[in-house]
N, C-alpha and C. Protein backbone atom coordinates (compact mmCIF):
# COMPACT_ATOMS: atom_id res chain seq x y z
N UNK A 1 -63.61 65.62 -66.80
CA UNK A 1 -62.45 65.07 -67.51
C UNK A 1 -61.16 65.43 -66.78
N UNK A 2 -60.88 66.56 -65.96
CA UNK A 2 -59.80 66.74 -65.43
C UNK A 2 -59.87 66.14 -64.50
N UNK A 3 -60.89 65.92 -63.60
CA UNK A 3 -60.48 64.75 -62.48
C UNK A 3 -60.15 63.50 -63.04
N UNK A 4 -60.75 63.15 -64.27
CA UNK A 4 -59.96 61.69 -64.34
C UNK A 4 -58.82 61.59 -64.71
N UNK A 5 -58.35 62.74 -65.66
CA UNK A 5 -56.38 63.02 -65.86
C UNK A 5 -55.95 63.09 -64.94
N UNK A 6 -56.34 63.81 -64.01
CA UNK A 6 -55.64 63.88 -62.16
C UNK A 6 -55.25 62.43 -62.11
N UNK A 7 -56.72 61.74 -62.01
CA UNK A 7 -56.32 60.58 -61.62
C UNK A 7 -55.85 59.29 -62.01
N UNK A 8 -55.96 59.21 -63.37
CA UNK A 8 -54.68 58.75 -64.37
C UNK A 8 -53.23 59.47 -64.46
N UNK A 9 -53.28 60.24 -64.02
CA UNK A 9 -51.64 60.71 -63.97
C UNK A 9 -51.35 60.12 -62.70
N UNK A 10 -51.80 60.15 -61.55
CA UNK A 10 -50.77 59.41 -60.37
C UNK A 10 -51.25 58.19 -60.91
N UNK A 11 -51.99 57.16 -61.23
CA UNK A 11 -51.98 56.24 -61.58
C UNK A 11 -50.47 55.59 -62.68
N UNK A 12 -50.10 56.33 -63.24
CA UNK A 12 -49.35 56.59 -64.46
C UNK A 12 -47.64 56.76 -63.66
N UNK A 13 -47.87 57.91 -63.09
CA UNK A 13 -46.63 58.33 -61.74
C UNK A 13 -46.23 57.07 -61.25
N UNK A 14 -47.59 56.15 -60.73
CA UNK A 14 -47.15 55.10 -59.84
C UNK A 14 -46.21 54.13 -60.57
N UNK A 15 -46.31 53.58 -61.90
CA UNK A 15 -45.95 53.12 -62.77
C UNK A 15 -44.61 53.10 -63.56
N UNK A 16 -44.81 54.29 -63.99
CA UNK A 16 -43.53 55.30 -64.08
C UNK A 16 -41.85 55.13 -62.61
N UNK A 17 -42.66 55.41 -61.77
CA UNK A 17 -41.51 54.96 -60.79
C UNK A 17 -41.26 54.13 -60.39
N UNK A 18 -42.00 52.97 -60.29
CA UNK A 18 -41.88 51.60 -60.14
C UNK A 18 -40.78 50.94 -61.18
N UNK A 19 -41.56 51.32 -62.61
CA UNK A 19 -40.10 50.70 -63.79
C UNK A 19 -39.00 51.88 -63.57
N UNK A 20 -38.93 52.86 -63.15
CA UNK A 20 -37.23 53.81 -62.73
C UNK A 20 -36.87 52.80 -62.16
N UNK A 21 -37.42 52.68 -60.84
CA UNK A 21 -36.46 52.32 -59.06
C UNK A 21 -36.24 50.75 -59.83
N UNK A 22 -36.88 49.79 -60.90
CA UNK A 22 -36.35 48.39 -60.71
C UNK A 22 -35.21 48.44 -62.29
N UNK A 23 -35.14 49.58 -62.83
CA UNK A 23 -34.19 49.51 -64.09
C UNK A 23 -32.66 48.85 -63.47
N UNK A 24 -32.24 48.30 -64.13
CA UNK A 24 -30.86 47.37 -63.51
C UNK A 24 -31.18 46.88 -63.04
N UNK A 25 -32.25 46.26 -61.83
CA UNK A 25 -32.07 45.35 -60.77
C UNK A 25 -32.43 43.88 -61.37
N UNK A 26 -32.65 43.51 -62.69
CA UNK A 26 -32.96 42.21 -63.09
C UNK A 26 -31.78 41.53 -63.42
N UNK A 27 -31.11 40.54 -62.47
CA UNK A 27 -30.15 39.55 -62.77
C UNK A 27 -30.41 38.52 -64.02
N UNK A 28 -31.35 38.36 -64.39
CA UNK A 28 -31.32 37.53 -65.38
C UNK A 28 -32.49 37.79 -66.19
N UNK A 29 -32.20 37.33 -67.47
CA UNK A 29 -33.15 37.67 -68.89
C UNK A 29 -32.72 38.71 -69.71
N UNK A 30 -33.09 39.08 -70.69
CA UNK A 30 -33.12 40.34 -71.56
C UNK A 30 -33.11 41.80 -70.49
N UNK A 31 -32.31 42.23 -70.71
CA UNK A 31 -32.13 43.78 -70.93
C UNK A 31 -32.31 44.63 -71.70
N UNK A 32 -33.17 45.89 -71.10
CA UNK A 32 -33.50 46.70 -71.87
C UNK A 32 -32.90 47.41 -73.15
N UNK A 33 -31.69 47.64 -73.00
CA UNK A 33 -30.53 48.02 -73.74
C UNK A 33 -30.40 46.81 -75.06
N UNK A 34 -30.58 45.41 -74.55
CA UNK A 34 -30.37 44.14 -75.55
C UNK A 34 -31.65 44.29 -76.52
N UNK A 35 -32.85 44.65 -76.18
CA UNK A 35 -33.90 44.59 -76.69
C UNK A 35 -35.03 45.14 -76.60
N UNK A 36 -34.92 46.68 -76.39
CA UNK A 36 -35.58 47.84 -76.91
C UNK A 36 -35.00 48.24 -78.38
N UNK A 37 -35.96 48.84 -79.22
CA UNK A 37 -35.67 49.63 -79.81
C UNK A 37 -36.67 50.85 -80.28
N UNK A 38 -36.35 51.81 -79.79
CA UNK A 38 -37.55 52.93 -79.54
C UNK A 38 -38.26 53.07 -80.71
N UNK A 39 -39.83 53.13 -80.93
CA UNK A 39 -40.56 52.80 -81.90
C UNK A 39 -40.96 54.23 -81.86
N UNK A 40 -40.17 55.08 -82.88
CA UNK A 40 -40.25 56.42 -83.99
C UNK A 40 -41.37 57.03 -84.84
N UNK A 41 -41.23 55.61 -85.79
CA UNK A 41 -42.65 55.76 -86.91
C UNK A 41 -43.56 55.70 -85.93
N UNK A 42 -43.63 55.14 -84.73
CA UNK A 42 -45.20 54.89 -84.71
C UNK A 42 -45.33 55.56 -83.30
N UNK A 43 -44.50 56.22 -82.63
CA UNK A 43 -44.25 57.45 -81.75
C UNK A 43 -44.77 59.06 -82.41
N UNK A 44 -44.43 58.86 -83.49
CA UNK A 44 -44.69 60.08 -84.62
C UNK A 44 -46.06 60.08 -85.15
N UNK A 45 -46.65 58.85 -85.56
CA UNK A 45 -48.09 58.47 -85.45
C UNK A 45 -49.57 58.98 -84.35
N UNK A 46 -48.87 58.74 -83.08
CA UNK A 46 -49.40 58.88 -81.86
C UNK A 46 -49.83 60.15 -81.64
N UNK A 47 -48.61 61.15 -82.21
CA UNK A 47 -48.33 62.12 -81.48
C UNK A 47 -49.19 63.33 -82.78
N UNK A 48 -48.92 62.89 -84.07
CA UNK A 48 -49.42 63.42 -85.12
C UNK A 48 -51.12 63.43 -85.03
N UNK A 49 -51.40 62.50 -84.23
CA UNK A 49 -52.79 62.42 -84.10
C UNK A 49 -53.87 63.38 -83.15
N UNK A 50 -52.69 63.93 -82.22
CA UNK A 50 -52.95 65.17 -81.28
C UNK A 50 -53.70 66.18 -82.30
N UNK A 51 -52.62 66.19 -83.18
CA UNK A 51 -53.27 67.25 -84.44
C UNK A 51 -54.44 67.44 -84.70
N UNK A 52 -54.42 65.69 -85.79
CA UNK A 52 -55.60 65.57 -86.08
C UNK A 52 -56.93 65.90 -85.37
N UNK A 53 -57.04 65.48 -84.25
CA UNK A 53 -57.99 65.23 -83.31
C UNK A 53 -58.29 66.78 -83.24
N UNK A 54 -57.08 67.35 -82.88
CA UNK A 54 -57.54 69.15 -83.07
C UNK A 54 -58.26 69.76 -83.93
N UNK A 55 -57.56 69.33 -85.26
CA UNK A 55 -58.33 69.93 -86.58
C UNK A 55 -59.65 69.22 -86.59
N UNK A 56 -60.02 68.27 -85.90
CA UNK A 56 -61.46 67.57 -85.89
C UNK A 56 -62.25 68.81 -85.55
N UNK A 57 -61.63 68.92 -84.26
CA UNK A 57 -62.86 69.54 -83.34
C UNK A 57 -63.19 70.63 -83.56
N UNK A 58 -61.74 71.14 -84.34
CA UNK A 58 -62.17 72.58 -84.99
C UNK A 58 -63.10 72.73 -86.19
N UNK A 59 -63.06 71.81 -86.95
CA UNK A 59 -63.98 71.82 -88.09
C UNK A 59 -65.27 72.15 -87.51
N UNK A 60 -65.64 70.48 -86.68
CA UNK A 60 -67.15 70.69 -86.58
C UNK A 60 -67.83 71.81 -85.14
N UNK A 61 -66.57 72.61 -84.92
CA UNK A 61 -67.05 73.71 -84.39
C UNK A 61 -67.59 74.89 -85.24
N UNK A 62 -66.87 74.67 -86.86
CA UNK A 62 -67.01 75.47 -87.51
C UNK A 62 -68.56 75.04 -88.22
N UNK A 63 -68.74 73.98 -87.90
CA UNK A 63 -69.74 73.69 -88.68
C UNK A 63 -69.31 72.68 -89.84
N UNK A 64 -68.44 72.60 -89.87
CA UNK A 64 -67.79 72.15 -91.31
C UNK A 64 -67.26 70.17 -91.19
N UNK A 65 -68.55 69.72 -91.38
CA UNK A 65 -69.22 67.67 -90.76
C UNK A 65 -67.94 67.22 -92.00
N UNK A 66 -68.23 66.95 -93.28
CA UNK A 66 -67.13 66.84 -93.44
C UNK A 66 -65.48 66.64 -93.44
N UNK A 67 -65.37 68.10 -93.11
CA UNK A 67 -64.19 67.89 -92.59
C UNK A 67 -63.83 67.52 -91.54
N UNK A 68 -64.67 67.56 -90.65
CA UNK A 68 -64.62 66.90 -89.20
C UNK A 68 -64.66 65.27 -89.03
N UNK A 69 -65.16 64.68 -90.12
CA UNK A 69 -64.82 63.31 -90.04
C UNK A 69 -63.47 62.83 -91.45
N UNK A 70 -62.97 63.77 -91.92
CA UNK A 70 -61.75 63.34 -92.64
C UNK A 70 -60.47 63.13 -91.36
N UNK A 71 -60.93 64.36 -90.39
CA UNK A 71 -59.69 64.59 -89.62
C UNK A 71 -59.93 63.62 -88.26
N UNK A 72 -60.97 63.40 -88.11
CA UNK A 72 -61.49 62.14 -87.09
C UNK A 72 -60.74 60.87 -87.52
N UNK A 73 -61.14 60.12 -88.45
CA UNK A 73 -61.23 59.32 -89.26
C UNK A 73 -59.34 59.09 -89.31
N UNK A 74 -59.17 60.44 -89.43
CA UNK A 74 -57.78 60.20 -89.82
C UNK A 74 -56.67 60.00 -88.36
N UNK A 75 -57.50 60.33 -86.75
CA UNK A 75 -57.07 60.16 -85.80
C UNK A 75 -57.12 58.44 -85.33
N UNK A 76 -58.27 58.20 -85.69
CA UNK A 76 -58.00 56.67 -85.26
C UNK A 76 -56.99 55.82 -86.26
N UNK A 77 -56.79 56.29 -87.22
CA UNK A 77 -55.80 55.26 -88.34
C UNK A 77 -54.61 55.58 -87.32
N UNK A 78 -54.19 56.88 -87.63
CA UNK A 78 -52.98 57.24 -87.06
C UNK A 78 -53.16 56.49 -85.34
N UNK A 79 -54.38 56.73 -84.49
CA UNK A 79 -53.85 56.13 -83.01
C UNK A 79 -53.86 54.51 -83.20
N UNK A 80 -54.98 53.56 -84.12
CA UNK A 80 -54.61 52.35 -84.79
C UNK A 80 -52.60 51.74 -84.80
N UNK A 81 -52.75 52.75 -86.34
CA UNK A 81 -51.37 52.60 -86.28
C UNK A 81 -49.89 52.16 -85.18
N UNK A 82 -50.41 53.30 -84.29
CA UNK A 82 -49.42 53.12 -83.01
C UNK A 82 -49.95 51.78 -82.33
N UNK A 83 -51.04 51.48 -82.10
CA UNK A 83 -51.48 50.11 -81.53
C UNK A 83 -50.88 49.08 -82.31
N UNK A 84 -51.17 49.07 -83.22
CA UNK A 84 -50.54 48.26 -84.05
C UNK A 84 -48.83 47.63 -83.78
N UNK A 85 -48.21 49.19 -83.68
CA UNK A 85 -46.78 49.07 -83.67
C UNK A 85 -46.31 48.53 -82.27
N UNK A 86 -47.48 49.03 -81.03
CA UNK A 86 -46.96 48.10 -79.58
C UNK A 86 -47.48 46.29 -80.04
N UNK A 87 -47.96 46.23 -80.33
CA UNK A 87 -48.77 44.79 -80.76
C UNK A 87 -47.65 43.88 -81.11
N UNK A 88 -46.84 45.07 -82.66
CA UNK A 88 -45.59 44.60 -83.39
C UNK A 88 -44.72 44.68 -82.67
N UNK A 89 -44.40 45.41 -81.17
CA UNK A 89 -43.03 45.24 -80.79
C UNK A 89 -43.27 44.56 -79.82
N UNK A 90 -44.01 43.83 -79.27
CA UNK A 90 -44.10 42.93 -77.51
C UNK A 90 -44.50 41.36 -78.94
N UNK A 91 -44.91 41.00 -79.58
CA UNK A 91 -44.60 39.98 -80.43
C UNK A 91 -43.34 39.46 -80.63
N UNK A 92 -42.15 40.75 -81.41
CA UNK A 92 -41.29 40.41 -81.65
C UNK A 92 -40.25 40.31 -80.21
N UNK A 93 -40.76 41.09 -78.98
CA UNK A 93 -40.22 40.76 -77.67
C UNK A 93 -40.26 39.38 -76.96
N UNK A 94 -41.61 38.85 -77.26
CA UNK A 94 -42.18 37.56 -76.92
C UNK A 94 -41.61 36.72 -77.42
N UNK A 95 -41.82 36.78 -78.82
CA UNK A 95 -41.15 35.35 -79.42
C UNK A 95 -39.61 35.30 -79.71
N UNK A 96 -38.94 36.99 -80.25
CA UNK A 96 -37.48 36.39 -80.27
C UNK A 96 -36.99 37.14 -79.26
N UNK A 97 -36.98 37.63 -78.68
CA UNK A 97 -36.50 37.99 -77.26
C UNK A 97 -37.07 36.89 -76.31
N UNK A 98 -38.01 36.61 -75.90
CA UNK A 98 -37.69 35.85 -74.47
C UNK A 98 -38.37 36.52 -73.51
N UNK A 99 -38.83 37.76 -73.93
CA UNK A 99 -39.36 38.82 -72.51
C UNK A 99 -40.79 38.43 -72.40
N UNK A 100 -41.29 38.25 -71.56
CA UNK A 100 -42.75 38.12 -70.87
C UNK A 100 -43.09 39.06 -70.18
N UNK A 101 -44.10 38.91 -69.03
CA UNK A 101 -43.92 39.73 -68.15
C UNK A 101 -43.73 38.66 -67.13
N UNK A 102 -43.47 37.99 -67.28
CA UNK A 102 -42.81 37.09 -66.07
C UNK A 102 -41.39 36.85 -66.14
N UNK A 103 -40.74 37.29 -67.22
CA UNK A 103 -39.18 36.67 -67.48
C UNK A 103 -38.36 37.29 -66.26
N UNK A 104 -38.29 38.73 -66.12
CA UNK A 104 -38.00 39.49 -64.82
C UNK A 104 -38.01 40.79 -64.37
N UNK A 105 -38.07 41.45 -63.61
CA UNK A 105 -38.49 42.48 -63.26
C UNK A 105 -38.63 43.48 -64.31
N UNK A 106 -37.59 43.68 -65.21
CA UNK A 106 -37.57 44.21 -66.20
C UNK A 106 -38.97 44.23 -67.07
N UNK A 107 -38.92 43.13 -67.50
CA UNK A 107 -40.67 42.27 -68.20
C UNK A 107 -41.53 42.89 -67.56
N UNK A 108 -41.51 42.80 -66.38
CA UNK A 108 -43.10 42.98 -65.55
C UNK A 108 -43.55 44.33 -65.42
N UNK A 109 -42.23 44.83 -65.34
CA UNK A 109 -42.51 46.68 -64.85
C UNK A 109 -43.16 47.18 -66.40
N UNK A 110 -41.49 46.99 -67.88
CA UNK A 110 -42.03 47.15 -69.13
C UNK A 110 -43.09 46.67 -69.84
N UNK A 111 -44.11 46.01 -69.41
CA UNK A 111 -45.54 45.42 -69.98
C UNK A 111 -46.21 46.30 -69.17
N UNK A 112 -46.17 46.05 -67.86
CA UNK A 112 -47.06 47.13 -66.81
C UNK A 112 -47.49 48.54 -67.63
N UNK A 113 -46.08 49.03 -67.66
CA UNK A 113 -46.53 50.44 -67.61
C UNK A 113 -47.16 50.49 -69.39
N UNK A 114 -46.14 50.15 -70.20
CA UNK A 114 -46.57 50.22 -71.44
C UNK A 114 -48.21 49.47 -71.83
N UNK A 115 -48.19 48.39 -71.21
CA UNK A 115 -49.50 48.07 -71.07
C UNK A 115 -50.80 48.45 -70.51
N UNK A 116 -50.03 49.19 -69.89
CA UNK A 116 -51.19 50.76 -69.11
C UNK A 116 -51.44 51.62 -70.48
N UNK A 117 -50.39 52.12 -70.70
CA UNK A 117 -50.57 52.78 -71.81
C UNK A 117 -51.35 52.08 -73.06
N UNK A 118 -50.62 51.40 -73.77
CA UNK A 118 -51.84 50.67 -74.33
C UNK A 118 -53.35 50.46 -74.03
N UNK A 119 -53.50 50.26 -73.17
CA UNK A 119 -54.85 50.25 -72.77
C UNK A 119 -56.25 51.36 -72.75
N UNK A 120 -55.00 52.41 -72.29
CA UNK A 120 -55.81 53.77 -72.61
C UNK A 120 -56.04 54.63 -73.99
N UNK A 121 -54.90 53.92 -74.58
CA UNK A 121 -55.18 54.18 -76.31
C UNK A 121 -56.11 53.20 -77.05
N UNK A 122 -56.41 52.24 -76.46
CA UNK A 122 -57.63 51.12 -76.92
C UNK A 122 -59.00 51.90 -76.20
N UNK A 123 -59.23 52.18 -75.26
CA UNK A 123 -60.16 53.10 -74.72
C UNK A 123 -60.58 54.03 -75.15
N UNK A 124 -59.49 55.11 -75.67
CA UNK A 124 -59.46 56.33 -76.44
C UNK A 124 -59.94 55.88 -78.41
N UNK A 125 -59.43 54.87 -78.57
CA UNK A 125 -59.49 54.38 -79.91
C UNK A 125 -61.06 53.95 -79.94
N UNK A 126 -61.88 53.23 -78.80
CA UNK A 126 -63.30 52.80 -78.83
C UNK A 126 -64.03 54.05 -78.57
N UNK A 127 -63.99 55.54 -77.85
CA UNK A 127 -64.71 56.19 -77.78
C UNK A 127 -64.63 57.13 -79.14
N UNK A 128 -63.38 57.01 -79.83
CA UNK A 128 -63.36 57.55 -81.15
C UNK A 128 -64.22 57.28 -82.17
N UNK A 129 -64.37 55.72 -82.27
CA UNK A 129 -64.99 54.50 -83.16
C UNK A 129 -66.49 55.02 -82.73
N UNK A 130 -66.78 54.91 -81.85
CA UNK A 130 -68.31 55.16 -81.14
C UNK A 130 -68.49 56.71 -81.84
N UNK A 131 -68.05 57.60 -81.74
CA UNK A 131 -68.66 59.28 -82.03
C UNK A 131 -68.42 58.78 -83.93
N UNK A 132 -67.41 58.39 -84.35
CA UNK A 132 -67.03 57.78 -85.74
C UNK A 132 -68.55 57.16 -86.38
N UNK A 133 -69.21 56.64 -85.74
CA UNK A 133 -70.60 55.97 -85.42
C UNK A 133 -71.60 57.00 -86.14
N UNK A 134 -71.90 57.96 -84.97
CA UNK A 134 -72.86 59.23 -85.32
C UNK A 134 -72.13 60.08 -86.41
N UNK A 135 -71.29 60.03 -86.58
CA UNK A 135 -70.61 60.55 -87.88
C UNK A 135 -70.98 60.00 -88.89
N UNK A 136 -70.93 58.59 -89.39
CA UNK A 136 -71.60 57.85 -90.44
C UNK A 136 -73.26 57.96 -90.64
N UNK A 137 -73.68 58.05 -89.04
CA UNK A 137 -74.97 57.82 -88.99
C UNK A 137 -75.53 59.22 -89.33
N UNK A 138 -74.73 61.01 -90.04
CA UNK A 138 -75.70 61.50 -89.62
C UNK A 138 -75.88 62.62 -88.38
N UNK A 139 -75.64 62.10 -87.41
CA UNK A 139 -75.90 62.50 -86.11
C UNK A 139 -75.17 63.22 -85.82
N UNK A 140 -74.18 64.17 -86.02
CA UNK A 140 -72.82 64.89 -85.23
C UNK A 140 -73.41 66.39 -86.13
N UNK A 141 -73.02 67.56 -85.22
CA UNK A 141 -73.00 68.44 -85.90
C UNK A 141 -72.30 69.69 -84.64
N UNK A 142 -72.63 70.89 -85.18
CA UNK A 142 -71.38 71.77 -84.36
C UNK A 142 -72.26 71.75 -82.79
N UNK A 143 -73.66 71.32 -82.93
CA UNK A 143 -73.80 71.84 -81.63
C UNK A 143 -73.04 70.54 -80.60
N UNK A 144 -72.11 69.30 -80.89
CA UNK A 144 -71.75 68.22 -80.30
C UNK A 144 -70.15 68.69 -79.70
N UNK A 145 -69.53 69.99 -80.38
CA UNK A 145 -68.12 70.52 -80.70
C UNK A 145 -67.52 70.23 -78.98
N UNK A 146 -68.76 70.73 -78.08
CA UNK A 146 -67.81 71.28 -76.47
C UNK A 146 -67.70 69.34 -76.19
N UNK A 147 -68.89 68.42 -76.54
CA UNK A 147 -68.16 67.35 -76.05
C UNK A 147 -66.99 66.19 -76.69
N UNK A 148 -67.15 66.55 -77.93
CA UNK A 148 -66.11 66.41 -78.61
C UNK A 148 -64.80 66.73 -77.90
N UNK A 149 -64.79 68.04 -77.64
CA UNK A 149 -63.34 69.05 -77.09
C UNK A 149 -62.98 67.67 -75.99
N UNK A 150 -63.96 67.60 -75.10
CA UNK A 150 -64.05 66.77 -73.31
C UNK A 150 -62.82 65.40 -73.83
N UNK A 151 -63.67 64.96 -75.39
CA UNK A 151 -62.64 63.79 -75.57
C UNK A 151 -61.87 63.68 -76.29
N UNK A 152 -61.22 65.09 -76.80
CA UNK A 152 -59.72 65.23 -77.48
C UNK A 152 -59.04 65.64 -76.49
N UNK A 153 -59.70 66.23 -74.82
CA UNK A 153 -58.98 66.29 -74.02
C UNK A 153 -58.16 64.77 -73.46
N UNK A 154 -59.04 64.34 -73.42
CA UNK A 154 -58.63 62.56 -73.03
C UNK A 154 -57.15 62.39 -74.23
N UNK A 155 -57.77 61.92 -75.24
CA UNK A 155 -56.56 61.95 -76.24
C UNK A 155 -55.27 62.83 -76.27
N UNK A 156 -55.32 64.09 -75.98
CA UNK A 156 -53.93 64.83 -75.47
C UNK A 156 -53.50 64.15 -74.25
N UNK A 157 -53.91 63.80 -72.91
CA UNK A 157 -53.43 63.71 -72.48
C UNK A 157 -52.96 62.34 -72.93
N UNK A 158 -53.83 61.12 -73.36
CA UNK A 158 -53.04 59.84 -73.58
C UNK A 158 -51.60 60.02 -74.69
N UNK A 159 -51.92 61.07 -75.37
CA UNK A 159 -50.61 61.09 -76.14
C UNK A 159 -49.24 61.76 -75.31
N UNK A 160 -49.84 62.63 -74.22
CA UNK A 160 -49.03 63.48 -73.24
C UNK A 160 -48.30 62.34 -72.36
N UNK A 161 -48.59 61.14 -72.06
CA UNK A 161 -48.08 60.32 -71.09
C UNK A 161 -47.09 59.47 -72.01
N UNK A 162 -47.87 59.49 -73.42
CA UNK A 162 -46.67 58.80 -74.18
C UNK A 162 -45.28 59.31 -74.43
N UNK A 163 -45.24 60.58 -73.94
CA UNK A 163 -44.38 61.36 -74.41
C UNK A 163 -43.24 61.13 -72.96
N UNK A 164 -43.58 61.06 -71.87
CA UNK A 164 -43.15 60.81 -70.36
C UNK A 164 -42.90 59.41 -70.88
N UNK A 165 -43.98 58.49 -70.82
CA UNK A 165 -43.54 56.65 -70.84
C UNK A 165 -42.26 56.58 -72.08
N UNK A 166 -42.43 57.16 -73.41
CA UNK A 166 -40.76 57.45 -74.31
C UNK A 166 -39.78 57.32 -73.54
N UNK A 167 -39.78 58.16 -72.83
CA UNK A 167 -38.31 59.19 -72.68
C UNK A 167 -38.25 58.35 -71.57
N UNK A 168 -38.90 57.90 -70.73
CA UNK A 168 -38.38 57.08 -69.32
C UNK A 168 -38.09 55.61 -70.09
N UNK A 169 -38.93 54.74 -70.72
CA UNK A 169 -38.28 53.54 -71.24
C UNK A 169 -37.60 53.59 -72.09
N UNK A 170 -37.85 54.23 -73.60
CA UNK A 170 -36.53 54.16 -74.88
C UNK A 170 -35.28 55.26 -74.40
N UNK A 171 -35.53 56.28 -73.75
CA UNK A 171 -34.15 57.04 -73.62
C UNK A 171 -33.08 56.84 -72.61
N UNK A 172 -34.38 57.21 -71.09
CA UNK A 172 -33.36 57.02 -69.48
C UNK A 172 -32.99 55.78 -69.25
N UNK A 173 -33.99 54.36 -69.59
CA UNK A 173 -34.10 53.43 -69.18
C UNK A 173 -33.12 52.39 -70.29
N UNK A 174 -32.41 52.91 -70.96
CA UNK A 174 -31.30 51.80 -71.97
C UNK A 174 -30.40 52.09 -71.43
C-alpha cells in the first residue's frame, strides 16, 4: 500500500502543478474566482470519514462486528456524500457556468485534477462496498482487522490529497 501512495502522490504532484503553473493563463471563459465556490459541507464529510473509517477498524480489531459495520457503513455515506457534492458542483459548472473541460485551460486542468480525485474516492467507495459485502454476509471478523487497516490506509491518504487539491483550487487558486 505504500508503494502505491508513493505512486499516487507524484501522480497527484503532477496534477497539482500543472493546474498552479496554468492558474491565470486562460484568456477566455469562466474564471475560477467567477465560479468556484469551495464545497465545506461536503469537504467536512470527506474528511469526517477519516474518523469513521478509524473507529471501523478499531472496533473489529476489538472484536466488536457490530460496531465495525455501524462505523463502516457510516464511512461510505459520509465518502458517498462528498461524491455526490463533486457530481453537484461540475453539473451546476456545466450547465450554468459554461465550464467543460474543454472551455479553457482553466476547465481542463480543474476537471483533471479534481477528476483524479474523484476517481480515487469512487475506487475507495467500491472497495468499501465490497468488504460492506462480507459484513452483511457474515464473513468479517477481528482476524480481517490488519487488512482492513491496508485499506483505511488508502482512504487517509485519498482524504489527505483532498486536503492539498482544497487549498490549491478553493483557496490559492481564486
Amino acid at each position: 500500500m505504500w508503494c502505491l501512495i508513493a505512486a499516487e502522490s507524484a501522480i497527484f504532484t503532477i496534477f497539482l502543478v500543472a493546474y498552479i503553473f496554468y492558474i491565470g493563463k486562460s484568456q477566455a471563459g469562466p474564471q475560477p474566482v467567477n465560479v468556484l465556490h469551495a464545497p465545506i459541507f461536503y469537504t467536512f464529510c470527506l474528511l469526517a470519514s477519516s474518523l469513521t473509517i478509524h473507529l471501523a477498524v478499531r472496533r473489529i480489531a476489538a472484536g466488536e462486528v457490530a460496531a465495525f459495520g455501524r462505523w463502516w457503513l457510516a464511512t461510505i455515506l459520509l465518502g458517498g456524500t462528498f461524491l455526490f457534492g463533486t457530481a453537484r458542483e461540475w453539473k451546476h459548472l456545466i450547465s450554468v457556468d459554461g465550464l467543460t473541460i474543454s472551455t479553457n485551460l482553466f476547465g481542463t486542468t480543474y476537471y483533471s485534477l479534481v477528476g483524479l480525485h474523484a476517481f480515487h474516492v469512487t475506487m475507495g467507495l467500491v472497495a468499501l462496498t465490497i468488504v460492506a459485502t462480507f459484513y452483511f454476509a457474515g464473513r468479517l471478523g477481528r482476524e480481517h482487522s490488519e487488512r482492513l487497516e491496508v485499506l483505511s490506509m488508502y482512504w487517509h491518504f485519498v482524504d489527505g490529497v483532498w486536503v492539498v487539491v482544497f487549498t490549491v483550487v478553493y483557496v490559492i487558486g481564486v
